[in-house]
C-alpha atoms as a PDB file:
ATOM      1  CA  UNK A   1      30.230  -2.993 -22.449  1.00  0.00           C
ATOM      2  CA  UNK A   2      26.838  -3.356 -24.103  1.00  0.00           C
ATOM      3  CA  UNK A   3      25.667  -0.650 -26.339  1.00  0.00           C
ATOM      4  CA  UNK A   4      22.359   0.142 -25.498  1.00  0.00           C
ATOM      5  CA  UNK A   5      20.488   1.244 -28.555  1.00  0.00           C
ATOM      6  CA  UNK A   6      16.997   2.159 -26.922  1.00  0.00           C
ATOM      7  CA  UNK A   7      15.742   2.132 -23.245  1.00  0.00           C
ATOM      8  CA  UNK A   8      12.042   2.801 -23.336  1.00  0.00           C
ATOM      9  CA  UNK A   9       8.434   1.430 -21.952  1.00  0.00           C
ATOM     10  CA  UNK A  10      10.592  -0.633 -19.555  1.00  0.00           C
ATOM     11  CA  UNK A  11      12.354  -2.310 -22.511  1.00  0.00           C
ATOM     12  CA  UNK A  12      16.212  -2.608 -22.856  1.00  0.00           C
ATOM     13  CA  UNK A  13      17.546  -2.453 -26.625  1.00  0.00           C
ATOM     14  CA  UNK A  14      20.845  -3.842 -26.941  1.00  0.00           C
ATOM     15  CA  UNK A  15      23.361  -4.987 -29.725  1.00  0.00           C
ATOM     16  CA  UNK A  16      25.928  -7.262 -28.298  1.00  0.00           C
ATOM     17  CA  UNK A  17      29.369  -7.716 -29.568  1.00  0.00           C
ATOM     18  CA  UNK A  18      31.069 -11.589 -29.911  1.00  0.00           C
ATOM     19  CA  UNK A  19      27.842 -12.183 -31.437  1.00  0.00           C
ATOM     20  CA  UNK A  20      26.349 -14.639 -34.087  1.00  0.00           C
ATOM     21  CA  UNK A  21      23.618 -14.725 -36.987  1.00  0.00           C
ATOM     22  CA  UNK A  22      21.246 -13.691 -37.893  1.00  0.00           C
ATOM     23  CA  UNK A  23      21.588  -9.981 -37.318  1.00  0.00           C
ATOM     24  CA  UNK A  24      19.353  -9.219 -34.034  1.00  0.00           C
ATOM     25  CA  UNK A  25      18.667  -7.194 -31.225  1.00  0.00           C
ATOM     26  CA  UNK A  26      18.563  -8.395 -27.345  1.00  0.00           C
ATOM     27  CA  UNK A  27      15.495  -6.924 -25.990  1.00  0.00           C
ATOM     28  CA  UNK A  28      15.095  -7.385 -21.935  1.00  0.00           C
ATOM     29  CA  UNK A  29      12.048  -6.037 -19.932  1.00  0.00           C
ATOM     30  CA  UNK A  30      12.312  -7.420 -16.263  1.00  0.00           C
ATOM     31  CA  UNK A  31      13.285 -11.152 -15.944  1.00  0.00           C
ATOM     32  CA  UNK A  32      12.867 -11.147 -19.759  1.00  0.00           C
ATOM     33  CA  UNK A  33      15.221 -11.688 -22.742  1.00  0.00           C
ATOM     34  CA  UNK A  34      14.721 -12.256 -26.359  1.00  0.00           C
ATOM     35  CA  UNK A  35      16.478 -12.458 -29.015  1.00  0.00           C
ATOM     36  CA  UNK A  36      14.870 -10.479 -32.039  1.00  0.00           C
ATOM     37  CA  UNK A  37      15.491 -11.006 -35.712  1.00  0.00           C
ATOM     38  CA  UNK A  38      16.447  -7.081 -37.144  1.00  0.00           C
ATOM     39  CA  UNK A  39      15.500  -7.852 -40.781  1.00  0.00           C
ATOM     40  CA  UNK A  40      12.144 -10.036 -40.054  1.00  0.00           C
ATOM     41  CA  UNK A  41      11.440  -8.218 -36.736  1.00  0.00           C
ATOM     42  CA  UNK A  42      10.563 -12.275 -35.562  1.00  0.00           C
ATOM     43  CA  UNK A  43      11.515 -13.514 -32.424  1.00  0.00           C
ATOM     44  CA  UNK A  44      13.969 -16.366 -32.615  1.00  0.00           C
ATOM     45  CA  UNK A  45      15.232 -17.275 -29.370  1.00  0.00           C
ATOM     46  CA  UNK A  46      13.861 -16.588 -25.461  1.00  0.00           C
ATOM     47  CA  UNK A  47      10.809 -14.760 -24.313  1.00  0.00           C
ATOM     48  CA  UNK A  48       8.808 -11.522 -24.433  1.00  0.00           C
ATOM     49  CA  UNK A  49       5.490 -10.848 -23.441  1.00  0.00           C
ATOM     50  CA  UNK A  50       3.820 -10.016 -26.732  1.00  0.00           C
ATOM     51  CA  UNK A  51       2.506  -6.866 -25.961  1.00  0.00           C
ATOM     52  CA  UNK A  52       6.388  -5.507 -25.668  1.00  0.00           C
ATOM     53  CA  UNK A  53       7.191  -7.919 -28.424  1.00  0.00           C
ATOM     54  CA  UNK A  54       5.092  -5.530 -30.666  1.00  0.00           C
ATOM     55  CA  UNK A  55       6.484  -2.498 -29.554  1.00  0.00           C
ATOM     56  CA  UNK A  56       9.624  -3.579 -30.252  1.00  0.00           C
ATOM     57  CA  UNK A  57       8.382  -4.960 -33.543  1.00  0.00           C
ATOM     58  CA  UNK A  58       7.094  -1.031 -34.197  1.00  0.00           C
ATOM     59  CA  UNK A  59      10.006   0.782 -32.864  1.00  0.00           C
ATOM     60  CA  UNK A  60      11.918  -1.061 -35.685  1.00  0.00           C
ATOM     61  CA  UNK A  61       9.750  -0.205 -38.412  1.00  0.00           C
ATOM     62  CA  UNK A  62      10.401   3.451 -37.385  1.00  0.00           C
ATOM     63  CA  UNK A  63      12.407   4.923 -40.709  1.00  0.00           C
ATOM     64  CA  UNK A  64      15.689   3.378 -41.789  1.00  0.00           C
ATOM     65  CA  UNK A  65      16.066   1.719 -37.825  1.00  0.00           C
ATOM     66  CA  UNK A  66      17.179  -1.522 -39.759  1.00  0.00           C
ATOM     67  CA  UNK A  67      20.028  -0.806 -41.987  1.00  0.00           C
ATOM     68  CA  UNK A  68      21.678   1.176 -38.786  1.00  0.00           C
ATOM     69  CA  UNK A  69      20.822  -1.613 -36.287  1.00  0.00           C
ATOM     70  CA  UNK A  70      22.353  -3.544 -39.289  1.00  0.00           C
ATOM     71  CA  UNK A  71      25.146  -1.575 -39.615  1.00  0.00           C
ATOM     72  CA  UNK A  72      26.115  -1.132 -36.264  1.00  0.00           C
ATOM     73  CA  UNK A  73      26.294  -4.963 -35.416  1.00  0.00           C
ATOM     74  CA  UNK A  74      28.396  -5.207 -37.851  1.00  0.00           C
ATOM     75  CA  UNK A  75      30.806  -2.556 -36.783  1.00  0.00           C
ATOM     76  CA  UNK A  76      30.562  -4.137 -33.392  1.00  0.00           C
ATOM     77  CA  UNK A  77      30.866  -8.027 -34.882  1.00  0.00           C
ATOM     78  CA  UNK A  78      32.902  -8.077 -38.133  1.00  0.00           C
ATOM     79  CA  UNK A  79      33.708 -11.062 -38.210  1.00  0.00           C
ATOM     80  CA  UNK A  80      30.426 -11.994 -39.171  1.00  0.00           C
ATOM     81  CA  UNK A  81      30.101  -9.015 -42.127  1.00  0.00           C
ATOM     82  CA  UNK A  82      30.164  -9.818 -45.642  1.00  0.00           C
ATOM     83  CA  UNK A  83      33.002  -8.392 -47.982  1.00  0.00           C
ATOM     84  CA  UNK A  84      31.147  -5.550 -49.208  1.00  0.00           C
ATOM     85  CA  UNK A  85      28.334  -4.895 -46.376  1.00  0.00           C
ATOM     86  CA  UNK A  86      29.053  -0.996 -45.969  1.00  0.00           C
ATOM     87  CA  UNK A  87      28.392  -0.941 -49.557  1.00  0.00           C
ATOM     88  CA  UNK A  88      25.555  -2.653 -49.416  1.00  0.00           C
ATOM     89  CA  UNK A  89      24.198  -0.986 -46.102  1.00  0.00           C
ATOM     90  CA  UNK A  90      24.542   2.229 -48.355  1.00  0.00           C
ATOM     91  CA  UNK A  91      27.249   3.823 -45.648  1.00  0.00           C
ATOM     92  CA  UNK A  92      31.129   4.108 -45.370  1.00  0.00           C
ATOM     93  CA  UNK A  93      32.964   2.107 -42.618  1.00  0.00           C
ATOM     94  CA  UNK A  94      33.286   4.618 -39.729  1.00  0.00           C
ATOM     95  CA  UNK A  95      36.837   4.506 -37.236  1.00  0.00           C
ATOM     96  CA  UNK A  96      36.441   4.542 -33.786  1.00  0.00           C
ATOM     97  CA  UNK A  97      36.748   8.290 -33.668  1.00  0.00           C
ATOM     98  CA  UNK A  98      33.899   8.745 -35.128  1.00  0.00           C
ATOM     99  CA  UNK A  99      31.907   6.362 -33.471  1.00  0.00           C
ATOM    100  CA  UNK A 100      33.244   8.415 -30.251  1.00  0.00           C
ATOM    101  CA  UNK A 101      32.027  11.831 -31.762  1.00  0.00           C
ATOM    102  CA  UNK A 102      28.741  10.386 -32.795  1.00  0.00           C
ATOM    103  CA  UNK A 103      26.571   9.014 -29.982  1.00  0.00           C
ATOM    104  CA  UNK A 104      23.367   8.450 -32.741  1.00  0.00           C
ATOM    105  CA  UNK A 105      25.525   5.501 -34.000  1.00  0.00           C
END
């Protein structure tokens, strides 16, 4: 399953797992997909049209939106972490219980 982050103005926010860098979102809307950079906020791969492209651009600017997106792909893809990213991310690696408890993460 897909965790969907955001679902709003038509546009799908997802994080997928079995995933690759550079850390990014999957934003849909319609026959849509792209493939969002989380740190540069840049499109990388596929198509949005630019008008939802910004929106998702501003939703991600919205306070510390990043480092969670950031954080969460990693939970979801660690594989692909560095040694000491929930040190750097500024949070503690969470268990699956408390991902289950917490549906903000």
């Amino acid at each position: 399953m897909t965790p969907l982050i955001e679902n709003r103005n038509g546009i799908r926010i997802e994080i997928h797992n079995r995933e690759h860098l550079p850390v990014h979102i999957h934003a849909k809307y319609g026959e849509y997909e792209a493939l969002i950079n989380v740190r540069t906020g840049e499109l990388f791969k596929g198509k949005l049209p630019i008008r939802k492209l910004k929106l998702v651009q501003r939703w991600l600017n919205i306070g510390d939106r990043r480092s969670t997106i950031e954080f969460n792909f990693y939970e979801l893809n660690p594989q692909l972490a560095p040694s000491d990213w929930a040190v750097e991310m500024g949070k503690e690696s969470l268990n699956k219980k408390e991902c289950d408890e917490n549906e903000d993460i």
